[in-house]
C-alpha atoms as a PDB file:
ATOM      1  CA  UNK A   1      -2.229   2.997   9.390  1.00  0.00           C
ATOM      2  CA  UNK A   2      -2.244  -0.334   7.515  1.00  0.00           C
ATOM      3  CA  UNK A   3      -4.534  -1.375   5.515  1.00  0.00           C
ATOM      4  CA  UNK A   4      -6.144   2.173   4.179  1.00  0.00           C
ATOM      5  CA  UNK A   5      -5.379   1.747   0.544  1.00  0.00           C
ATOM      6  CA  UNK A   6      -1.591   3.121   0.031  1.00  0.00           C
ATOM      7  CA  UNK A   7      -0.205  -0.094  -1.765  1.00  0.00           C
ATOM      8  CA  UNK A   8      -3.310   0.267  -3.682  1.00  0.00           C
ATOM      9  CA  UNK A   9      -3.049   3.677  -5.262  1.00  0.00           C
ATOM     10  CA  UNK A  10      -0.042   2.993  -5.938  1.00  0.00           C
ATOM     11  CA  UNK A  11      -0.713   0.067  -8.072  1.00  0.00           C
ATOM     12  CA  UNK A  12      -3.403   1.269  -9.853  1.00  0.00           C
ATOM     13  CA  UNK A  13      -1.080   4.185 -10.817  1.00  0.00           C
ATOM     14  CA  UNK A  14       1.961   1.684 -11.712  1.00  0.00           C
ATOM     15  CA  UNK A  15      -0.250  -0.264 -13.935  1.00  0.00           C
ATOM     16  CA  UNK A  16      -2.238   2.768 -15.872  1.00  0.00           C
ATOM     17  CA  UNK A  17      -1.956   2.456 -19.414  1.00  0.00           C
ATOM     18  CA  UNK A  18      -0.520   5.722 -19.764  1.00  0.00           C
ATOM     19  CA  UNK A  19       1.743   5.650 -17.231  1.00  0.00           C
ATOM     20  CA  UNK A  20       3.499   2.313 -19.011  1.00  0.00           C
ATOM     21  CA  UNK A  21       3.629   4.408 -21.864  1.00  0.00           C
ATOM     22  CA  UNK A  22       5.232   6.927 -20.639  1.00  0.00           C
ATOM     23  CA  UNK A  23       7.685   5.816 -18.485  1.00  0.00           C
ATOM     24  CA  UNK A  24      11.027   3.669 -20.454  1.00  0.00           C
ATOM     25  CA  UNK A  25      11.739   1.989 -17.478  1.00  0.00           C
ATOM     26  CA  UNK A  26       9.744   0.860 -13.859  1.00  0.00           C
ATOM     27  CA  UNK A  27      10.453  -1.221 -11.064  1.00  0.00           C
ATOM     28  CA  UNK A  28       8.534  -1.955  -7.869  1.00  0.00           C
ATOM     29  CA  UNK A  29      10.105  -3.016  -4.527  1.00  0.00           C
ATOM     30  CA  UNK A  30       8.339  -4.080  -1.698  1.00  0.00           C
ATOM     31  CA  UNK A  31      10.622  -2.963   1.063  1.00  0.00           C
ATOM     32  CA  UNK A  32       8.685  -3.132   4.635  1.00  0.00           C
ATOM     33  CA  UNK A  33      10.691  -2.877   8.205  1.00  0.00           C
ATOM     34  CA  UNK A  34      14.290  -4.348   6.811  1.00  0.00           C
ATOM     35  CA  UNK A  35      15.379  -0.868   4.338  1.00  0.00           C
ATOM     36  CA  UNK A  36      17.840  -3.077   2.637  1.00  0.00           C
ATOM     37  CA  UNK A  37      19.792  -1.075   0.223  1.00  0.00           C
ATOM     38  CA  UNK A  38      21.480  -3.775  -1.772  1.00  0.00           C
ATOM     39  CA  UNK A  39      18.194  -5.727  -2.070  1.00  0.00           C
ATOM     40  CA  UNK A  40      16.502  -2.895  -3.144  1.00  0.00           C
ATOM     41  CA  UNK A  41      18.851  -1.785  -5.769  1.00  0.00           C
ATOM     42  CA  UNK A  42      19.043  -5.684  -6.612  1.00  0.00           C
ATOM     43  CA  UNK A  43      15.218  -5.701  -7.428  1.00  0.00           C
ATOM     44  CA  UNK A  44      15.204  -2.574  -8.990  1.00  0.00           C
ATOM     45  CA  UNK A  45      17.726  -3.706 -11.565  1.00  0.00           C
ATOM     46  CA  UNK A  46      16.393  -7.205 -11.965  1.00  0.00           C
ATOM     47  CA  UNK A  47      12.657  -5.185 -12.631  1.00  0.00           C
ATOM     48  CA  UNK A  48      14.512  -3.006 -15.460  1.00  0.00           C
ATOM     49  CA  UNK A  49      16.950  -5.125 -17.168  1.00  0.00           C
ATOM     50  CA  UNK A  50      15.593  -8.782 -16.653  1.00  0.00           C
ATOM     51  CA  UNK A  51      18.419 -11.015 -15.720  1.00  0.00           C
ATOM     52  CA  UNK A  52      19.331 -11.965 -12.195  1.00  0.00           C
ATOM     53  CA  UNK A  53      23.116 -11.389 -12.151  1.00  0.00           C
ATOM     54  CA  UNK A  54      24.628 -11.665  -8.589  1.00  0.00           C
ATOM     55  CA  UNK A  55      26.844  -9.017  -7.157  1.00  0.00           C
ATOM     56  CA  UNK A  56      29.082  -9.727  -4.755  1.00  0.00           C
ATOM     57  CA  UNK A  57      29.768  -6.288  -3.809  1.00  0.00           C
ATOM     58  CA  UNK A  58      27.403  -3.079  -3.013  1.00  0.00           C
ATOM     59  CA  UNK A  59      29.054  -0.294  -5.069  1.00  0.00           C
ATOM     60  CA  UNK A  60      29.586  -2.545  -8.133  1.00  0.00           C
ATOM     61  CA  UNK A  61      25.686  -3.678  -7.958  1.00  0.00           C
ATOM     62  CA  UNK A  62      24.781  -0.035  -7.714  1.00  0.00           C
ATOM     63  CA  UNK A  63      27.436   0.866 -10.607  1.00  0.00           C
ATOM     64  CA  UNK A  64      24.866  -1.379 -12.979  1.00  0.00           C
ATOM     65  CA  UNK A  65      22.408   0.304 -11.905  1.00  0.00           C
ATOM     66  CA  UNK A  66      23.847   3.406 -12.894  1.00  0.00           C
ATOM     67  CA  UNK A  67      24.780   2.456 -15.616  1.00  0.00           C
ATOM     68  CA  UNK A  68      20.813   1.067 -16.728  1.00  0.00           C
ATOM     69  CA  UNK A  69      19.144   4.408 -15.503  1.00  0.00           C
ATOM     70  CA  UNK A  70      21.493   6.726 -17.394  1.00  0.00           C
ATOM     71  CA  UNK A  71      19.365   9.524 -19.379  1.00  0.00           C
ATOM     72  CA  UNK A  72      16.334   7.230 -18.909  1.00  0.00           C
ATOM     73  CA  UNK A  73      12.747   8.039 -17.540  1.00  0.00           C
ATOM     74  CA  UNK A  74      11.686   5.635 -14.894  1.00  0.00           C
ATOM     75  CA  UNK A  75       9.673   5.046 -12.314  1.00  0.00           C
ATOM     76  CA  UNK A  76      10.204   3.104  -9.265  1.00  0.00           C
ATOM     77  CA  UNK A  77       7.749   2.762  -6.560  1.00  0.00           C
ATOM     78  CA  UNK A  78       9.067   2.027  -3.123  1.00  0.00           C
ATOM     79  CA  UNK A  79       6.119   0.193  -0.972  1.00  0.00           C
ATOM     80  CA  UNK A  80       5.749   0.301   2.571  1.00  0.00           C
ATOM     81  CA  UNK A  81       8.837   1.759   3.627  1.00  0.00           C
ATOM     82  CA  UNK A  82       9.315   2.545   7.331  1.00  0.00           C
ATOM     83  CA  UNK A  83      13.048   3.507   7.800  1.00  0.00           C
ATOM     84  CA  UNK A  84      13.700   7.119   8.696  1.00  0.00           C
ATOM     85  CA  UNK A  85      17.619   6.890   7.742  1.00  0.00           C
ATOM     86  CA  UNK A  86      18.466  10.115   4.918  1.00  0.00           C
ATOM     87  CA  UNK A  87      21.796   8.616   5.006  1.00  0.00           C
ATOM     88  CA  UNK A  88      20.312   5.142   3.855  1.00  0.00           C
ATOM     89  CA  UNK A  89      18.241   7.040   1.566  1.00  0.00           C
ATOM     90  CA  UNK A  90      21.041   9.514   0.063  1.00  0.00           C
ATOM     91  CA  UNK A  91      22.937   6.008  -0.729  1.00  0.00           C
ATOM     92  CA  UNK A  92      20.164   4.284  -2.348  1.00  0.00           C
ATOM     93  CA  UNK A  93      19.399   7.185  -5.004  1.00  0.00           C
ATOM     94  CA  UNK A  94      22.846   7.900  -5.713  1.00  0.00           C
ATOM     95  CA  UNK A  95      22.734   5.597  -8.936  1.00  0.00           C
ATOM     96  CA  UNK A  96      19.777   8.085  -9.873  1.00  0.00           C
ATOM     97  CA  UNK A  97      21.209  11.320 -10.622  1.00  0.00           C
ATOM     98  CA  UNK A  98      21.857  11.296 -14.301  1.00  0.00           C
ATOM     99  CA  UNK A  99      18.342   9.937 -15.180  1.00  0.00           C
ATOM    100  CA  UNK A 100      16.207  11.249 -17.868  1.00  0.00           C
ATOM    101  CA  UNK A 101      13.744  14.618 -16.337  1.00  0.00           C
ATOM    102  CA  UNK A 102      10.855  13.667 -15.199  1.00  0.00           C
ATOM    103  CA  UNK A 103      11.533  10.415 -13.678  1.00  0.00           C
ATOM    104  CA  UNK A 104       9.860   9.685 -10.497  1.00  0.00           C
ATOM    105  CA  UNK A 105       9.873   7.764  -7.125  1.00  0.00           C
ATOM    106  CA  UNK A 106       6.406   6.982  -5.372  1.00  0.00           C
ATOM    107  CA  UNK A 107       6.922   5.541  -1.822  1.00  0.00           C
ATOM    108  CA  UNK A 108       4.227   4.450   0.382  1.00  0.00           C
ATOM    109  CA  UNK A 109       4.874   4.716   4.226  1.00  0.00           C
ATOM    110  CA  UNK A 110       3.185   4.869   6.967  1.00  0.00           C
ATOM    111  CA  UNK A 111       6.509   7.197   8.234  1.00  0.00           C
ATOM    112  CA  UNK A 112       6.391  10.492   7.605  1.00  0.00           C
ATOM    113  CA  UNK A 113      10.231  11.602   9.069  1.00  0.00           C
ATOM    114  CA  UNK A 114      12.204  10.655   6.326  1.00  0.00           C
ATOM    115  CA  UNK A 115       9.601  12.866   3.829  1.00  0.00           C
ATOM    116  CA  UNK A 116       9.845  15.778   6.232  1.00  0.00           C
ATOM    117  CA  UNK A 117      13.615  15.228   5.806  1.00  0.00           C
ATOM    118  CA  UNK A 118      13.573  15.358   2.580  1.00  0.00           C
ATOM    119  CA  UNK A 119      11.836  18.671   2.210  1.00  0.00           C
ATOM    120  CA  UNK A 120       8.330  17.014   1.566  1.00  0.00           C
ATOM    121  CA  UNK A 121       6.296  19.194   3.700  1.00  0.00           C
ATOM    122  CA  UNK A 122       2.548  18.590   1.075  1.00  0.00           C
ATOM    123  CA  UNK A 123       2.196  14.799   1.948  1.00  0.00           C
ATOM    124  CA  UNK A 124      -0.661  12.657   0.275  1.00  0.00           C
ATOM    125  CA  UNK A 125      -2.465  11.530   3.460  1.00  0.00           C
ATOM    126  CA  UNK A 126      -4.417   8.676   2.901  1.00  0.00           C
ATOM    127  CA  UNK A 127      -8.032   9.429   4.770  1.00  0.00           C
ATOM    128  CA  UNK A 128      -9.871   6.368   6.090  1.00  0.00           C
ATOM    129  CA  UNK A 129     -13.607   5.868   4.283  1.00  0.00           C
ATOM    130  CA  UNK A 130     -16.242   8.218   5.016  1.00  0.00           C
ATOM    131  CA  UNK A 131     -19.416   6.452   7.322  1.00  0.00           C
ATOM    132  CA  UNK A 132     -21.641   6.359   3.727  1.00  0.00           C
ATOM    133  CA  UNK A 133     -18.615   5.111   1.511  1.00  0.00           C
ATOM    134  CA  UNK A 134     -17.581   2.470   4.498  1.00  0.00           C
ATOM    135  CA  UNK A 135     -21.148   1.233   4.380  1.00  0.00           C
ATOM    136  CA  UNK A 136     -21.237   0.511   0.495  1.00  0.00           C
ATOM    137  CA  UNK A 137     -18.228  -1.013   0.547  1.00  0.00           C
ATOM    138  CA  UNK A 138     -18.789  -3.368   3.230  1.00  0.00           C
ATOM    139  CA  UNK A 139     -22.625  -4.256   1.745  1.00  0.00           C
ATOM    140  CA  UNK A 140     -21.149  -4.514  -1.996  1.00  0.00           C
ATOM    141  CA  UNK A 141     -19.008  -7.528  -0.407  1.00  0.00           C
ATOM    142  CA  UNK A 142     -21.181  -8.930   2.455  1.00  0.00           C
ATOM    143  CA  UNK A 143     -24.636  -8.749   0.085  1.00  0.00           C
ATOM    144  CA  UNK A 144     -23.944  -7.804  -3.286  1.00  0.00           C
ATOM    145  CA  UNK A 145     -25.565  -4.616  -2.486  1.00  0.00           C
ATOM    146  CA  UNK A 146     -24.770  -1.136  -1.996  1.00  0.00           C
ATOM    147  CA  UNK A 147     -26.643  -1.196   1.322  1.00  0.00           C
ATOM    148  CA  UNK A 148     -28.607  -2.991   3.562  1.00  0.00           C
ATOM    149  CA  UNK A 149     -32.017  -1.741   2.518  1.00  0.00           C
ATOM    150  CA  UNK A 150     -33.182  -5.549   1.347  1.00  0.00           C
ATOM    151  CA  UNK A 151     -31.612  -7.404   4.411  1.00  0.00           C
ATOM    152  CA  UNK A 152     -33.670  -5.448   6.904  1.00  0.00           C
ATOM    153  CA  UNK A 153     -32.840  -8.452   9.961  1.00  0.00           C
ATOM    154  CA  UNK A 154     -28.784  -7.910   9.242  1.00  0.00           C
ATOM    155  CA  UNK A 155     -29.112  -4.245   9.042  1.00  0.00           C
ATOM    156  CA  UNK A 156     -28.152  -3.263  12.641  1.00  0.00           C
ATOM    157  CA  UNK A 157     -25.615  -5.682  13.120  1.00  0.00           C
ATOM    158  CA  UNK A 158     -23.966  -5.039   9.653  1.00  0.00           C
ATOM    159  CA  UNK A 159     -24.050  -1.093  10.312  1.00  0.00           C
ATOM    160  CA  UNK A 160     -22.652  -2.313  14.175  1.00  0.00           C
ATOM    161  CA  UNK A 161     -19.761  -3.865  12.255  1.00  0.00           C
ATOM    162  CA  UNK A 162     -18.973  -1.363   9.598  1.00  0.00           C
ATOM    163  CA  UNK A 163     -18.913   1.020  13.112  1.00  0.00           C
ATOM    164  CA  UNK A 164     -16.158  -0.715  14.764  1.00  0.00           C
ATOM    165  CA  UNK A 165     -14.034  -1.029  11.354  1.00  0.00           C
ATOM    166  CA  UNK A 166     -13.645   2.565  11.601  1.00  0.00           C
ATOM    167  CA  UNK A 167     -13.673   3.172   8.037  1.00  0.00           C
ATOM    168  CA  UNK A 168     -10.724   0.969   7.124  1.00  0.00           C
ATOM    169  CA  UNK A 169     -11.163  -0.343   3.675  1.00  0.00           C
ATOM    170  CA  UNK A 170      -9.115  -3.853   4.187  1.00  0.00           C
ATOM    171  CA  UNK A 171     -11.102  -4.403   7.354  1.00  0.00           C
ATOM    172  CA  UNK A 172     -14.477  -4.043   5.545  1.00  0.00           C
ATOM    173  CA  UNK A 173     -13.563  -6.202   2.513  1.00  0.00           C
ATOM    174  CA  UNK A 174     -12.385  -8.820   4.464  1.00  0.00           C
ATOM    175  CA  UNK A 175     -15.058  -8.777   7.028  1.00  0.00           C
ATOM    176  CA  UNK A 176     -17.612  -8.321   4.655  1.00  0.00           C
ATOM    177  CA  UNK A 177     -16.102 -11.099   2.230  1.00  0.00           C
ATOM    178  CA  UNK A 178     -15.759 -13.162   5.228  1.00  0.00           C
ATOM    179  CA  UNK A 179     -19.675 -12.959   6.068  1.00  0.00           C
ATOM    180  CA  UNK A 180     -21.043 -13.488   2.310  1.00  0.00           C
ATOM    181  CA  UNK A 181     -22.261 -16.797   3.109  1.00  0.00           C
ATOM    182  CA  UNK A 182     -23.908 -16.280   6.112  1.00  0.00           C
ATOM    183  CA  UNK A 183     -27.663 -15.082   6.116  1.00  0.00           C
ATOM    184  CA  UNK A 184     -28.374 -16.040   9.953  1.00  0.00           C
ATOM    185  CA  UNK A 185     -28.398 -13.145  12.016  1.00  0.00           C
ATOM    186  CA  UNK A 186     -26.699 -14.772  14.886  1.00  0.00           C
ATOM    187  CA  UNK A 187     -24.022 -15.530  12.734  1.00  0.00           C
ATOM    188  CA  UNK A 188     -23.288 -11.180  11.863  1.00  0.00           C
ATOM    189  CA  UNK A 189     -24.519 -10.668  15.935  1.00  0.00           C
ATOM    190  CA  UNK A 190     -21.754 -12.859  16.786  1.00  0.00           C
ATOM    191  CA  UNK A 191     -18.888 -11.018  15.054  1.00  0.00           C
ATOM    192  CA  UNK A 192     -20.116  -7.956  16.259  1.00  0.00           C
ATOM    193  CA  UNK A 193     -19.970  -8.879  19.537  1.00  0.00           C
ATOM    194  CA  UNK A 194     -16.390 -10.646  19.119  1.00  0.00           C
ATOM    195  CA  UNK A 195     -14.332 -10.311  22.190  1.00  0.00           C
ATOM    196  CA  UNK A 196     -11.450  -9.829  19.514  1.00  0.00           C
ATOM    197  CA  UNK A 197     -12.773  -6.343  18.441  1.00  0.00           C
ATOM    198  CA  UNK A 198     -10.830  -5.203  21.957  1.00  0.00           C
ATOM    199  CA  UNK A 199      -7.406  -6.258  20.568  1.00  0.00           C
ATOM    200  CA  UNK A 200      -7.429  -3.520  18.074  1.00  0.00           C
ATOM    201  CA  UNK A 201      -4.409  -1.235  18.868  1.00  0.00           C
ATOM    202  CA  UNK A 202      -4.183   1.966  17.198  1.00  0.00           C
ATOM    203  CA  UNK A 203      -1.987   1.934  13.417  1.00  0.00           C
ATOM    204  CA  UNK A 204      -3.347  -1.422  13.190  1.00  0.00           C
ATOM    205  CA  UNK A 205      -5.576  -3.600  11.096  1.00  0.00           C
ATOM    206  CA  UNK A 206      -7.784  -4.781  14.052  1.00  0.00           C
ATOM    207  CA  UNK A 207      -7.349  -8.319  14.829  1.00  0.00           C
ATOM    208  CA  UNK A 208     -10.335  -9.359  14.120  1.00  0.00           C
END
């Protein structure tokens, strides 16, 4: 679902020191719903060579493209993708095949079709936080703390809340970021008793 963490990972990997070092060339596209593949391959070759020339046709853009990955290591990292097309997919990383060994695509998704199509059957599932871990992470941005041991009064609504976030990690910063100026207990009772919270469908981020 959104808001677990998968753009996250993936940027903390992008931007490791030792992955810049290792890698000659990277580009990151955010792609979401629209799986646009002259877009894509536009921002991947704007990301690796640095100049925005316009192409007016498909097969010429991807031709540069070819042309800048040849017998080069890269990595491009393709965010939030939700088409399921391997046709779509086989023409996007056509302009790939005479890179460098060891070059490599991440993509984030919250689609796992296209993966299984591809022959990807060991998938890194993203888990949603663990009760304890949910807990911290909601205190360390509600309180500054990695509990609610010293705010006795907000402890049962706070734990209430971290409940109904279900262990999402964007849900608990937010909420918890949200309520980091407000020490009245009616104040956490009344977000915990939000009508909103029912509006939460499931692959969401809850409404609230």
């Amino acid at each position: 679902m959104g808001g677990l963490g998968k753009t996250t990972l993936a940027r903390i990997l992008y931007d490791d020191a030792e992955v810049m070092k290792h890698f000659e060339l990277k580009a990151w596209v955010s792609v979401s719903d629209q799986f646009d593949i002259r877009n894509i391959s536009k921002v991947i070759l704007q990301s690796m060579k640095g100049e925005g020339k316009e192409f007016t046709d498909q097969n010429l853009l991807q031709s540069a493209l070819k042309d800048q990955l040849k017998d080069k290591r890269f990595l491009i990292v393709l965010d939030d993708v939700w088409s399921e097309s391997y046709e779509d997919w086989q023409t996007l990383v056509s302009p790939f095949k005479e890179c460098a060994p060891g070059s490599r695509i991440i993509m984030t998704t919250r689609k796992v079709q296209l993966l299984t199509k591809l022959g990807y059957d060991h998938l890194n599932h993203v888990q949603t936080l663990s009760h304890d871990d949910a807990v911290s992470l909601f205190a360390q941005h509600a309180l500054g703390a990695d509990n609610f041991d010293s705010h006795p009064v907000l402890k049962q609504y706070g734990e209430g809340i971290v409940e109904k976030c279900d262990g999402l990690p964007l849900a608990l910063t937010v909420l918890g970021r949200s309520l980091r100026t407000k020490n009245e207990d009616e104040e956490w009772k009344e977000v915990l008793n939000n009508e909103i919270w029912r509006l939460g469908k499931k692959d969401e981020i809850v409404p609230v």
